[in-house]
C-alpha atoms as a PDB file:
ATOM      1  CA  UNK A   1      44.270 -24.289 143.838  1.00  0.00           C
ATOM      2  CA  UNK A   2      41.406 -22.936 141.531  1.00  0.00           C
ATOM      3  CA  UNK A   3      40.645 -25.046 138.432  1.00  0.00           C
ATOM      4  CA  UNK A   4      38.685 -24.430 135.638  1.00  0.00           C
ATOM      5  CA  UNK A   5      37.408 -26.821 132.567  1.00  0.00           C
ATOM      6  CA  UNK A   6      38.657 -27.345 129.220  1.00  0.00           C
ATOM      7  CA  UNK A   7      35.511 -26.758 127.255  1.00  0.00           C
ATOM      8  CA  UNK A   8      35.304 -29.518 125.102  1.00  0.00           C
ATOM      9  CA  UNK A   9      36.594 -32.105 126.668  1.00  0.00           C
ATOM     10  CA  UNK A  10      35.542 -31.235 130.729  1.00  0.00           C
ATOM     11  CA  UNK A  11      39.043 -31.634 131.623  1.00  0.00           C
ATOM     12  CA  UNK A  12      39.430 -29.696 134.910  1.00  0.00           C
ATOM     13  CA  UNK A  13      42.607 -28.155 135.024  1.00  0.00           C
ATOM     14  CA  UNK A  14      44.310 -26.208 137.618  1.00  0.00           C
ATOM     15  CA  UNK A  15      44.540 -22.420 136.406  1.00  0.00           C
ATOM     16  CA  UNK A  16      48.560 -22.526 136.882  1.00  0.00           C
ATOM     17  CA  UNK A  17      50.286 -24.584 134.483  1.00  0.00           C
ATOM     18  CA  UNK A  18      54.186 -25.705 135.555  1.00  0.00           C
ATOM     19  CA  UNK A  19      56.386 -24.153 132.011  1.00  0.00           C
ATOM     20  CA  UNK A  20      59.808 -25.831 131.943  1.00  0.00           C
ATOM     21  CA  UNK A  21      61.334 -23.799 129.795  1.00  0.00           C
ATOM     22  CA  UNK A  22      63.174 -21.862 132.570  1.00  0.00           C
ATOM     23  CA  UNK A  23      64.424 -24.647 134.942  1.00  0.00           C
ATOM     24  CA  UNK A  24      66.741 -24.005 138.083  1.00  0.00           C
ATOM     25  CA  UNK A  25      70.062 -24.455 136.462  1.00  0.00           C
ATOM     26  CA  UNK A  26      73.398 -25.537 137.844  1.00  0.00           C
ATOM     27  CA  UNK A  27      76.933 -23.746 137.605  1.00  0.00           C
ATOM     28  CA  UNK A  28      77.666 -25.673 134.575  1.00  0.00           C
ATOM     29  CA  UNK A  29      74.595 -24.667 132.806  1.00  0.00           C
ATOM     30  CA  UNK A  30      72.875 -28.187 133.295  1.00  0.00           C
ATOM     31  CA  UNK A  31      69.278 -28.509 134.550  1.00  0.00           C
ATOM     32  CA  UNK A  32      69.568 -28.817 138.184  1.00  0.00           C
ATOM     33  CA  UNK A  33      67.349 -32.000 138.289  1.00  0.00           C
ATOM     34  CA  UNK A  34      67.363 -32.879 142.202  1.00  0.00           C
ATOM     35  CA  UNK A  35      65.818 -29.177 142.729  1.00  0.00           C
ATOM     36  CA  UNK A  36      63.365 -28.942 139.664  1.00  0.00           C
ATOM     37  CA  UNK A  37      62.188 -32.258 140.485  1.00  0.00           C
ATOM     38  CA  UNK A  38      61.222 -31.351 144.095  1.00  0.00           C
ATOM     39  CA  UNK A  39      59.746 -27.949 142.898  1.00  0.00           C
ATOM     40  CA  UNK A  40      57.573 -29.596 139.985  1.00  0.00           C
ATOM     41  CA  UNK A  41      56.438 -32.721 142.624  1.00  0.00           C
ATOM     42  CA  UNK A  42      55.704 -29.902 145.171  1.00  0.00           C
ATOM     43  CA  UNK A  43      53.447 -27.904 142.535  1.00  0.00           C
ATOM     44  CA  UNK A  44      51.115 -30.892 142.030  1.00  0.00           C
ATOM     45  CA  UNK A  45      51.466 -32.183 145.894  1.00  0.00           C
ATOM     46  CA  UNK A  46      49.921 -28.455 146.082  1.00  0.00           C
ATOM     47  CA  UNK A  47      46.954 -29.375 143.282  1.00  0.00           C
ATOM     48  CA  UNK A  48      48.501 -28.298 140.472  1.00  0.00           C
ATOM     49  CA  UNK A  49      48.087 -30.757 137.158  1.00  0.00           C
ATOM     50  CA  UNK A  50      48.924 -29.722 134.278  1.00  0.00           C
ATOM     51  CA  UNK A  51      53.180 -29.444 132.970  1.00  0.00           C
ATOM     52  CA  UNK A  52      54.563 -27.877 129.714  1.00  0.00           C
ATOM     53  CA  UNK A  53      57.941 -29.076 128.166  1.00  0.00           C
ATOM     54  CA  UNK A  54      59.002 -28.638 124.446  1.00  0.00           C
ATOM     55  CA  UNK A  55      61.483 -30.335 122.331  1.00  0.00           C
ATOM     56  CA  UNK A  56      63.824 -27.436 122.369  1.00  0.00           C
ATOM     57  CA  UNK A  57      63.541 -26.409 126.058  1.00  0.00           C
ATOM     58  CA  UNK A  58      66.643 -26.495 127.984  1.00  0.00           C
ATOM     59  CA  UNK A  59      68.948 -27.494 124.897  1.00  0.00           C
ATOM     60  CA  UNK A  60      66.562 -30.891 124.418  1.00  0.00           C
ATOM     61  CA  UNK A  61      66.981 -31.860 128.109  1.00  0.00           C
ATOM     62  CA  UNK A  62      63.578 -30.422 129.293  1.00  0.00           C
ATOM     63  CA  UNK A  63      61.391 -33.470 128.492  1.00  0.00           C
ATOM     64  CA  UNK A  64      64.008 -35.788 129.512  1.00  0.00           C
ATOM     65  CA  UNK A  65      63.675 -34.388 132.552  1.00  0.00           C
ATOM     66  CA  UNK A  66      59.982 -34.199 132.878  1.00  0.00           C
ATOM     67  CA  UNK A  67      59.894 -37.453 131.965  1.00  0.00           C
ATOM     68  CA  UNK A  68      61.979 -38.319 135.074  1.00  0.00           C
ATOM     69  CA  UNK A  69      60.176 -35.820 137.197  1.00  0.00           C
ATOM     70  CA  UNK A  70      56.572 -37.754 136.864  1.00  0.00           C
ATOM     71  CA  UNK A  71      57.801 -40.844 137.859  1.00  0.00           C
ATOM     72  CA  UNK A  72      56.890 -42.424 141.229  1.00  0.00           C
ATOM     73  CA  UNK A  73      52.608 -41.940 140.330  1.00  0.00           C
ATOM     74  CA  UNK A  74      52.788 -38.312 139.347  1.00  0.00           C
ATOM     75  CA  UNK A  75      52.500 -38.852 135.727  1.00  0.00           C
ATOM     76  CA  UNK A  76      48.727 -39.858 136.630  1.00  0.00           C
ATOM     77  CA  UNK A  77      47.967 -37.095 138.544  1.00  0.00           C
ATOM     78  CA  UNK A  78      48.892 -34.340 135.132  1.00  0.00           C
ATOM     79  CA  UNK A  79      47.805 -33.918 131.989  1.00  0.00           C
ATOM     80  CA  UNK A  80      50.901 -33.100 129.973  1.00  0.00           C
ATOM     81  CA  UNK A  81      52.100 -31.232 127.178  1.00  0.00           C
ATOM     82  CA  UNK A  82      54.600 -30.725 124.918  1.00  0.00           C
ATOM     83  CA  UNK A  83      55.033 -29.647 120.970  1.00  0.00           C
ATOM     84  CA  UNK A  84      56.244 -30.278 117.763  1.00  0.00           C
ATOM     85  CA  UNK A  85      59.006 -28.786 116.811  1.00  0.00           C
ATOM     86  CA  UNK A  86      57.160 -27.145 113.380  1.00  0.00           C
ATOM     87  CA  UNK A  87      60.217 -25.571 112.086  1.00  0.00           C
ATOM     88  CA  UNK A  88      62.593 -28.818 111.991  1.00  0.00           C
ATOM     89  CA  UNK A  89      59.737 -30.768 109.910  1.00  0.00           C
ATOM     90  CA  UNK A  90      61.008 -31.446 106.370  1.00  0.00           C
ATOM     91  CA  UNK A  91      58.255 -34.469 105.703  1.00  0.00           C
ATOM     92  CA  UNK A  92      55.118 -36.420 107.630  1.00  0.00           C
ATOM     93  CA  UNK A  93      57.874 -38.836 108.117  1.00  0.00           C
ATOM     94  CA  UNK A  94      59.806 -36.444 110.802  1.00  0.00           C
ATOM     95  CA  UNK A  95      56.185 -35.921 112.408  1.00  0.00           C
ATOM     96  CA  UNK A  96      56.131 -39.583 113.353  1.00  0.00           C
ATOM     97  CA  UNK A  97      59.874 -40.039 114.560  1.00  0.00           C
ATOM     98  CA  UNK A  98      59.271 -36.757 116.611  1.00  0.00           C
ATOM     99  CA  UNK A  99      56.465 -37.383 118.137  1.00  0.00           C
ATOM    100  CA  UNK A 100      57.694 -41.235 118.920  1.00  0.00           C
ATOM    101  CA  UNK A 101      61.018 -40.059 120.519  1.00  0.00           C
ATOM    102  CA  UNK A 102      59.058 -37.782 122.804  1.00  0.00           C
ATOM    103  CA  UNK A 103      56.940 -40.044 124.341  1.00  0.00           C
ATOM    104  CA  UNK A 104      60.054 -42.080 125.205  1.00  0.00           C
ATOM    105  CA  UNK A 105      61.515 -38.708 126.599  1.00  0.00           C
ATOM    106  CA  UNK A 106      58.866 -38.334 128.562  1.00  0.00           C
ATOM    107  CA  UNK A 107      58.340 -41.863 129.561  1.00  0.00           C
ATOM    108  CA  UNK A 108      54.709 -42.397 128.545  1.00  0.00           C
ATOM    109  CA  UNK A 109      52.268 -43.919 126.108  1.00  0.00           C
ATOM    110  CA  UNK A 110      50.191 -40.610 125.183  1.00  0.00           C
ATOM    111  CA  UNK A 111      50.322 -36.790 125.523  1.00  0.00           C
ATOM    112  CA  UNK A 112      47.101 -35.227 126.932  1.00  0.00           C
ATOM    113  CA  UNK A 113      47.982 -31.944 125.270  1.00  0.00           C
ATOM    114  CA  UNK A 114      50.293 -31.826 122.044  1.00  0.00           C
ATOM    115  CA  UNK A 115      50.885 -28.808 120.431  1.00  0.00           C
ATOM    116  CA  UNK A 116      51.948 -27.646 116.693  1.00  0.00           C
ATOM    117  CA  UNK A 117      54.848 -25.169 118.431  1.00  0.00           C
ATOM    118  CA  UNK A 118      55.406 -21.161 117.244  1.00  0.00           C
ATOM    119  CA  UNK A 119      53.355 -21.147 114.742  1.00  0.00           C
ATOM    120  CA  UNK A 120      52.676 -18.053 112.149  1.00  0.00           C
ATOM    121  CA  UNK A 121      50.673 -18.350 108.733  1.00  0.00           C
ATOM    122  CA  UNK A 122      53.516 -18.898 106.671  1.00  0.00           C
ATOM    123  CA  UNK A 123      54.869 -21.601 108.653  1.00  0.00           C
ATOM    124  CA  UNK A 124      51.144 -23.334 109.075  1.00  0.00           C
ATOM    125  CA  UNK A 125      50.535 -23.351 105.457  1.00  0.00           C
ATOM    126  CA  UNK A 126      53.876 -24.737 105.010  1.00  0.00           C
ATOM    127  CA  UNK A 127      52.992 -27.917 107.456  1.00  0.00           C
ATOM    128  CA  UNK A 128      49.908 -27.484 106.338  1.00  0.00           C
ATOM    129  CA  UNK A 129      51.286 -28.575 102.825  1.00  0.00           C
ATOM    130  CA  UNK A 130      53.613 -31.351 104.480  1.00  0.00           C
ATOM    131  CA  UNK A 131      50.558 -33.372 105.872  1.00  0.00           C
ATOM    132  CA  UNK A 132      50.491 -31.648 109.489  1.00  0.00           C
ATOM    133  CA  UNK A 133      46.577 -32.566 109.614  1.00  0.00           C
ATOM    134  CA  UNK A 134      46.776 -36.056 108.522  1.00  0.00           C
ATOM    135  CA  UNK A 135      49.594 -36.581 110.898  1.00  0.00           C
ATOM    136  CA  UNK A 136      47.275 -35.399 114.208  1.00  0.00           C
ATOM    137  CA  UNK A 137      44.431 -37.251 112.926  1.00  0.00           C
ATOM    138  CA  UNK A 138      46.343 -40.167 112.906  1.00  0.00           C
ATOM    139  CA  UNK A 139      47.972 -39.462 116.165  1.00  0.00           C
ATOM    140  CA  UNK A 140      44.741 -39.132 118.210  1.00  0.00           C
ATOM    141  CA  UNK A 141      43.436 -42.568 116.155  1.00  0.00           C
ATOM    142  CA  UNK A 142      46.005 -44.251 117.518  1.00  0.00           C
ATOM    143  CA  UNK A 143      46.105 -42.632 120.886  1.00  0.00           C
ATOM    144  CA  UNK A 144      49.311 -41.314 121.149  1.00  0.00           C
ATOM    145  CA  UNK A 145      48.083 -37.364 121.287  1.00  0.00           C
ATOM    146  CA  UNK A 146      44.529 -36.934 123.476  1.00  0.00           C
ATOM    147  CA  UNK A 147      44.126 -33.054 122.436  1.00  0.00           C
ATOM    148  CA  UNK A 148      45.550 -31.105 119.708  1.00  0.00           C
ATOM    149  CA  UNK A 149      46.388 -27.260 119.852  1.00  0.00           C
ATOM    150  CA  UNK A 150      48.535 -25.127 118.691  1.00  0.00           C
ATOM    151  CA  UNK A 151      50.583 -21.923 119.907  1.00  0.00           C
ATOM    152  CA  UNK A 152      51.144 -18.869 118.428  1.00  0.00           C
ATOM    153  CA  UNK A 153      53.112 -15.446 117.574  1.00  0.00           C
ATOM    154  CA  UNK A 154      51.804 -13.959 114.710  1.00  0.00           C
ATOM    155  CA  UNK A 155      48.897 -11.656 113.611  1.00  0.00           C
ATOM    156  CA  UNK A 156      46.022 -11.784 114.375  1.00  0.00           C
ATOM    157  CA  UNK A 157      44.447 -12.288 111.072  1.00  0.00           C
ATOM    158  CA  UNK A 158      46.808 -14.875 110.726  1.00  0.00           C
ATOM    159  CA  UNK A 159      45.902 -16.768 114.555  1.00  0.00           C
ATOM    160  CA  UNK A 160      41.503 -16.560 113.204  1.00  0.00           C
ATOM    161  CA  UNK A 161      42.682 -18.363 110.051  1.00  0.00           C
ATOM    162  CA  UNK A 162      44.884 -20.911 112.028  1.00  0.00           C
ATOM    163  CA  UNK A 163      41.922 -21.354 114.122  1.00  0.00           C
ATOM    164  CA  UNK A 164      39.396 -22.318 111.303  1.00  0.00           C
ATOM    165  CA  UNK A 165      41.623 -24.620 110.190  1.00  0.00           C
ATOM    166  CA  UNK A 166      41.325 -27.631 112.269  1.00  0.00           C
ATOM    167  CA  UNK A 167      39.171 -29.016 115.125  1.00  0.00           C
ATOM    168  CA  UNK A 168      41.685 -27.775 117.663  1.00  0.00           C
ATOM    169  CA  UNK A 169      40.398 -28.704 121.369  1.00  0.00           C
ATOM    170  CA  UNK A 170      43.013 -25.488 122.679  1.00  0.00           C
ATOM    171  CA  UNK A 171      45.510 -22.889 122.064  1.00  0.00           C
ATOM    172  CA  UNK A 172      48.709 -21.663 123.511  1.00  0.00           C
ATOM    173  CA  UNK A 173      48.674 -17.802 123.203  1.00  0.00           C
ATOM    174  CA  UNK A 174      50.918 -14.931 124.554  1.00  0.00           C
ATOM    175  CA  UNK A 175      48.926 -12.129 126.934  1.00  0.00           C
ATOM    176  CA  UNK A 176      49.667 -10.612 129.868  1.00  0.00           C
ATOM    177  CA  UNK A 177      48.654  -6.690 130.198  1.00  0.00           C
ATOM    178  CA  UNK A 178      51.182  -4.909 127.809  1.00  0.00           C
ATOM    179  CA  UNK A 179      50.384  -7.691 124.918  1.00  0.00           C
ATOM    180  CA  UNK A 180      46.445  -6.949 124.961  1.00  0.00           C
ATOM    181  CA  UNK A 181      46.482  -5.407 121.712  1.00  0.00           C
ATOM    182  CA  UNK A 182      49.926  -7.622 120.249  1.00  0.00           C
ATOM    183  CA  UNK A 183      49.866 -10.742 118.717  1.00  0.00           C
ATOM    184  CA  UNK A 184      46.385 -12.536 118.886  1.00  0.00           C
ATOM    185  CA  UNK A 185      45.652 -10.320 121.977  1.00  0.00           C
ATOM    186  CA  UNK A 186      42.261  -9.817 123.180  1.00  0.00           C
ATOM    187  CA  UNK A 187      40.851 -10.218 119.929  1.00  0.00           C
ATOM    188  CA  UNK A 188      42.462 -13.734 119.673  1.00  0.00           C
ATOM    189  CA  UNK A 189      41.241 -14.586 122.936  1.00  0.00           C
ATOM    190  CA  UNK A 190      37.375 -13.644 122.069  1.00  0.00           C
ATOM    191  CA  UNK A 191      37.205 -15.505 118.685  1.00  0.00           C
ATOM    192  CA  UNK A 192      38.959 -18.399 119.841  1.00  0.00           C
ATOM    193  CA  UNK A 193      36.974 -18.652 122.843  1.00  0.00           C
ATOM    194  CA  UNK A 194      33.535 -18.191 120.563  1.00  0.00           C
ATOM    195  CA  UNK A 195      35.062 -21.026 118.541  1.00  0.00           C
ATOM    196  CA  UNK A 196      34.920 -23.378 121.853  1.00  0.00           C
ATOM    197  CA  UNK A 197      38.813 -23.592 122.144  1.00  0.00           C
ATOM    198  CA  UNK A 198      40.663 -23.659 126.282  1.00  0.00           C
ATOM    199  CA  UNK A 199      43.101 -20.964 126.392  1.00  0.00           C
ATOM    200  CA  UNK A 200      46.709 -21.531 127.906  1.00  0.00           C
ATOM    201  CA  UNK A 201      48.511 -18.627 128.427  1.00  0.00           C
ATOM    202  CA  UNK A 202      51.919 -18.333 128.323  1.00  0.00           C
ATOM    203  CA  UNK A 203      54.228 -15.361 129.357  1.00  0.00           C
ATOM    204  CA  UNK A 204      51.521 -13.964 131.945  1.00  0.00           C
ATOM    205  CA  UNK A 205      54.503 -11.564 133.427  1.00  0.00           C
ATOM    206  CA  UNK A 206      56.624 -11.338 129.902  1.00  0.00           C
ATOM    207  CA  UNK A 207      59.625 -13.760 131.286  1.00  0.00           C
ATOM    208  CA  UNK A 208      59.637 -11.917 134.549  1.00  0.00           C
ATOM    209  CA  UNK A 209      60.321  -8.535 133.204  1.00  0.00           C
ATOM    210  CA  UNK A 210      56.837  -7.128 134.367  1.00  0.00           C
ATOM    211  CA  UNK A 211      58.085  -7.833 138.028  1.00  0.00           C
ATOM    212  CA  UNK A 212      61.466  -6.442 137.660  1.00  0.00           C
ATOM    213  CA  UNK A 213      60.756  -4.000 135.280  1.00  0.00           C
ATOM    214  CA  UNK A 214      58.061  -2.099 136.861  1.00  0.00           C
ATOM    215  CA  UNK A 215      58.403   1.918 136.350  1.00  0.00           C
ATOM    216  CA  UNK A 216      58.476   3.879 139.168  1.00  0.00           C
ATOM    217  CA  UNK A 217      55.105   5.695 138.511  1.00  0.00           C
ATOM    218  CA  UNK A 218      52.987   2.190 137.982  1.00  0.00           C
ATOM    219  CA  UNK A 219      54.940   1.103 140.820  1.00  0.00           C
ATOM    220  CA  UNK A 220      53.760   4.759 142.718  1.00  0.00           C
ATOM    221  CA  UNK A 221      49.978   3.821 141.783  1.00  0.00           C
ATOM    222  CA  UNK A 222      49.952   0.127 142.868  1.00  0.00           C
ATOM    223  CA  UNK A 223      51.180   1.421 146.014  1.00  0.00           C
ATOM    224  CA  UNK A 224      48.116   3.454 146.621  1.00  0.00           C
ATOM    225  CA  UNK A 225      45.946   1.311 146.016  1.00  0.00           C
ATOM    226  CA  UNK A 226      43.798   0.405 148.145  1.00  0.00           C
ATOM    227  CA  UNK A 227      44.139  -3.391 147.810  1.00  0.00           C
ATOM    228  CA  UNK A 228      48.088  -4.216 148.231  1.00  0.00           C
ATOM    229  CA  UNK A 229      49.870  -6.962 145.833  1.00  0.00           C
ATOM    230  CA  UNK A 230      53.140  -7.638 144.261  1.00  0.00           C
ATOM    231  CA  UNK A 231      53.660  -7.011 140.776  1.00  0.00           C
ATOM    232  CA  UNK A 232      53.251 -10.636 140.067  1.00  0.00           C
ATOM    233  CA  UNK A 233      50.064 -10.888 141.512  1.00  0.00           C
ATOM    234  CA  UNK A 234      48.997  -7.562 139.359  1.00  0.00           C
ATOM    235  CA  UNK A 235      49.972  -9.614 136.800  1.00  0.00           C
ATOM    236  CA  UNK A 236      48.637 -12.636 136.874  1.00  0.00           C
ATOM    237  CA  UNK A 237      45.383 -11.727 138.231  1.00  0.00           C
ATOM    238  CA  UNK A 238      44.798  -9.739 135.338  1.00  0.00           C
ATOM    239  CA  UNK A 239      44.898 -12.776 132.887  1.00  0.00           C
ATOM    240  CA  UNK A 240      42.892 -14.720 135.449  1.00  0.00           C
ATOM    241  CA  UNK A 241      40.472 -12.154 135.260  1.00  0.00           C
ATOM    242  CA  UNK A 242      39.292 -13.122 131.997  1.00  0.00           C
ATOM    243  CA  UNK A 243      37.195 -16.237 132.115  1.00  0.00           C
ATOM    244  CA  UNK A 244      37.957 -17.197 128.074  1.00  0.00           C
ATOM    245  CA  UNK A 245      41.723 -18.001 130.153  1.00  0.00           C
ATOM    246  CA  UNK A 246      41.756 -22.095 131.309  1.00  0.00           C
ATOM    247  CA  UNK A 247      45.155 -22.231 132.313  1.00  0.00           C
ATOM    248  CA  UNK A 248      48.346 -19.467 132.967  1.00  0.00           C
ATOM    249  CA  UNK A 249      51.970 -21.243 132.240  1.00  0.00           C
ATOM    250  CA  UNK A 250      54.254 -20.116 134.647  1.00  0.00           C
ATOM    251  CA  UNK A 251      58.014 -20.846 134.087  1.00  0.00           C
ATOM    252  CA  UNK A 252      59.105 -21.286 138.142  1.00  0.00           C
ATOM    253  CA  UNK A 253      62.779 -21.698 139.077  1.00  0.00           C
ATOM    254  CA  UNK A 254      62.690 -20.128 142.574  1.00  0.00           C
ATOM    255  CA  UNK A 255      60.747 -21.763 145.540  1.00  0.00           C
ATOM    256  CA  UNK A 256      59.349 -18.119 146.419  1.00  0.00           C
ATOM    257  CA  UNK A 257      58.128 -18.131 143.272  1.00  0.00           C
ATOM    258  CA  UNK A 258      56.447 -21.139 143.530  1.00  0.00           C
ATOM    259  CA  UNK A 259      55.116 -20.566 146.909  1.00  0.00           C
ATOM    260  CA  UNK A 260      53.308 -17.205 145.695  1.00  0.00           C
ATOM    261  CA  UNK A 261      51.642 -18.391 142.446  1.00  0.00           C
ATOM    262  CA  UNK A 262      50.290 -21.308 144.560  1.00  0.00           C
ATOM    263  CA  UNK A 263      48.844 -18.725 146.629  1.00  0.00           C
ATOM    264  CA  UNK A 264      47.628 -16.397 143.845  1.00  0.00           C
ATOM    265  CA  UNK A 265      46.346 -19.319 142.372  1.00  0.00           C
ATOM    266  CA  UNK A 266      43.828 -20.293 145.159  1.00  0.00           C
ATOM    267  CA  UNK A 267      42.662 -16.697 144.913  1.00  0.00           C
ATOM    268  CA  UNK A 268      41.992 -15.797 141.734  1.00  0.00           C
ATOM    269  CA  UNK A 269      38.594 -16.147 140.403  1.00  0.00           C
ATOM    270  CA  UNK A 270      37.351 -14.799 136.573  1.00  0.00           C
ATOM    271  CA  UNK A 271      35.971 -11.437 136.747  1.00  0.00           C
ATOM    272  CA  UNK A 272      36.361 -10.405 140.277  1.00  0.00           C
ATOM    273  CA  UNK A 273      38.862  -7.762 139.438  1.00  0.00           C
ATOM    274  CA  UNK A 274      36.999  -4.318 140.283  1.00  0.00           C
ATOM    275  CA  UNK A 275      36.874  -1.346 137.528  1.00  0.00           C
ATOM    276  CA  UNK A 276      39.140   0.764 139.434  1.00  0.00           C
ATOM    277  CA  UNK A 277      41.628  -2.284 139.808  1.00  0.00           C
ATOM    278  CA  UNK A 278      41.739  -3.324 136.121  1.00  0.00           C
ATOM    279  CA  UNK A 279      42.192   0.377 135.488  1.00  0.00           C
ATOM    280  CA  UNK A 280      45.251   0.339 137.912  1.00  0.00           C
ATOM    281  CA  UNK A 281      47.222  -2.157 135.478  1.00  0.00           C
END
């Protein structure tokens, strides 16, 4: 496993990030929790620390389950992190009661990383109006949140404004090779990396769909090149490429799945993709 360091705070974290948003499921629906756990514990026994939940994941069961997950020592050996829900919050009041019932979800006195979740500019200047800054202020004084961030899927102009806003340590962003130029994009990635902010990226292969979904004449190019890789390697070593990246969330349900990023992930150094092989994806 390759790490690299949150830039204000040192942190080193290991470039794949466990998402649990996407959980191995049983017939009935239900988080299969004897499976995920063993995947999740195997994914840090294999040096990987950092785990994303949410509130919503998983119908609410997702940090349950995580919080279930880290016991036995591994909750010591992650930094984790999970949001707020922005678009439930009526008052500061549901910003307390949130954040309190997810630390007993996730049985533990802090979050390392706690992030204002979805956001766009109408709904930031909305908690923006509701107290959202006095509320993180106060959570860090009292230790409950270590670092606050934020993700995003707006505009751009909208992600630079979000990002002056606040002394945000990082950001949760959207990019993987067809969203260069959507949402914050590259641009988004630059300025927030100017700004000093880590970067965790989220949908590196779009859900899955940029395996799957490969057409036949990318699929006829990769094929001749002269380095050979899956498309999920294409993928993801094309966000590790750029060095502004800290961390790539990768929502694992399958143990092959698992096995490869590991592998990709011990591999995959900033800026060692070639010309020609940037130009392939």
């Amino acid at each position: 496993m390759l790490y690299r360091k949150m830039p204000q705070n040192g942190d080193e974290l290991s470039i794949l990030g466990f998402g649990c948003m996407r959980l191995p499921l049983r017939d009935d629906g239900k988080i299969d929790e004897e499976r995920a756990a063993r995947q999740v514990r195997y994914a840090i026994d294999h040096g990987m620390n950092y785990i994303d939940t949410a509130w919503p994941y998983h119908m609410g069961e997702s940090e349950p389950f995580v919080g279930r997950a880290l016991a036995d020592g591994y909750r010591k050996k992650v930094k984790l992190a999970t949001k707020l829900p922005s678009w439930t919050i009526k008052n500061t009041e549901d910003m307390d009661r949130i954040l309190n019932t997810q630390l007993e979800r996730l049985r533990t006195d802090h979050i390392d990383y706690y992030l204002v979740h979805g956001l766009v500019g109408a709904l930031w200047d909305r908690l923006e109006s509701l107290g959202v800054i006095e509320f993180l202020d106060k959570a860090k004084a009292d230790g409950r949140i270590i670092n606050a961030g934020f993700s995003f899927h707006g505009s751009i102009e909208d992600f630079k404004r979000i990002v002056d806003a606040y002394p945000w340590v990082f950001c949760q962003i959207q990019y993987n090779f067809l969203d260069r130029k959507n949402q914050a994009g590259i641009e988004g990635l630059r300025y927030a990396a100017s700004k000093g902010l880590g970067i965790i990226v989220m949908e590196p292969l779009r859900g899955g769909k940029l395996t799957r979904l490969v057409p036949p004449e990318v699929q006829e190019i990769w094929n001749e090149a002269s380095v050979k890789r899956t498309p999920a390697e294409w993928g993801l070593r094309w966000v590790w490429n750029h060095p502004e990246v800290t961390v790539v969330l990768s929502g694992m349900n399958e143990e092959s799945q698992i096995e490869e990023n590991l592998k990709i992930a011990s591999e995959a150094y900033p800026d060692t993709l070639t010309e020609a092989e940037i130009q392939l994806v």
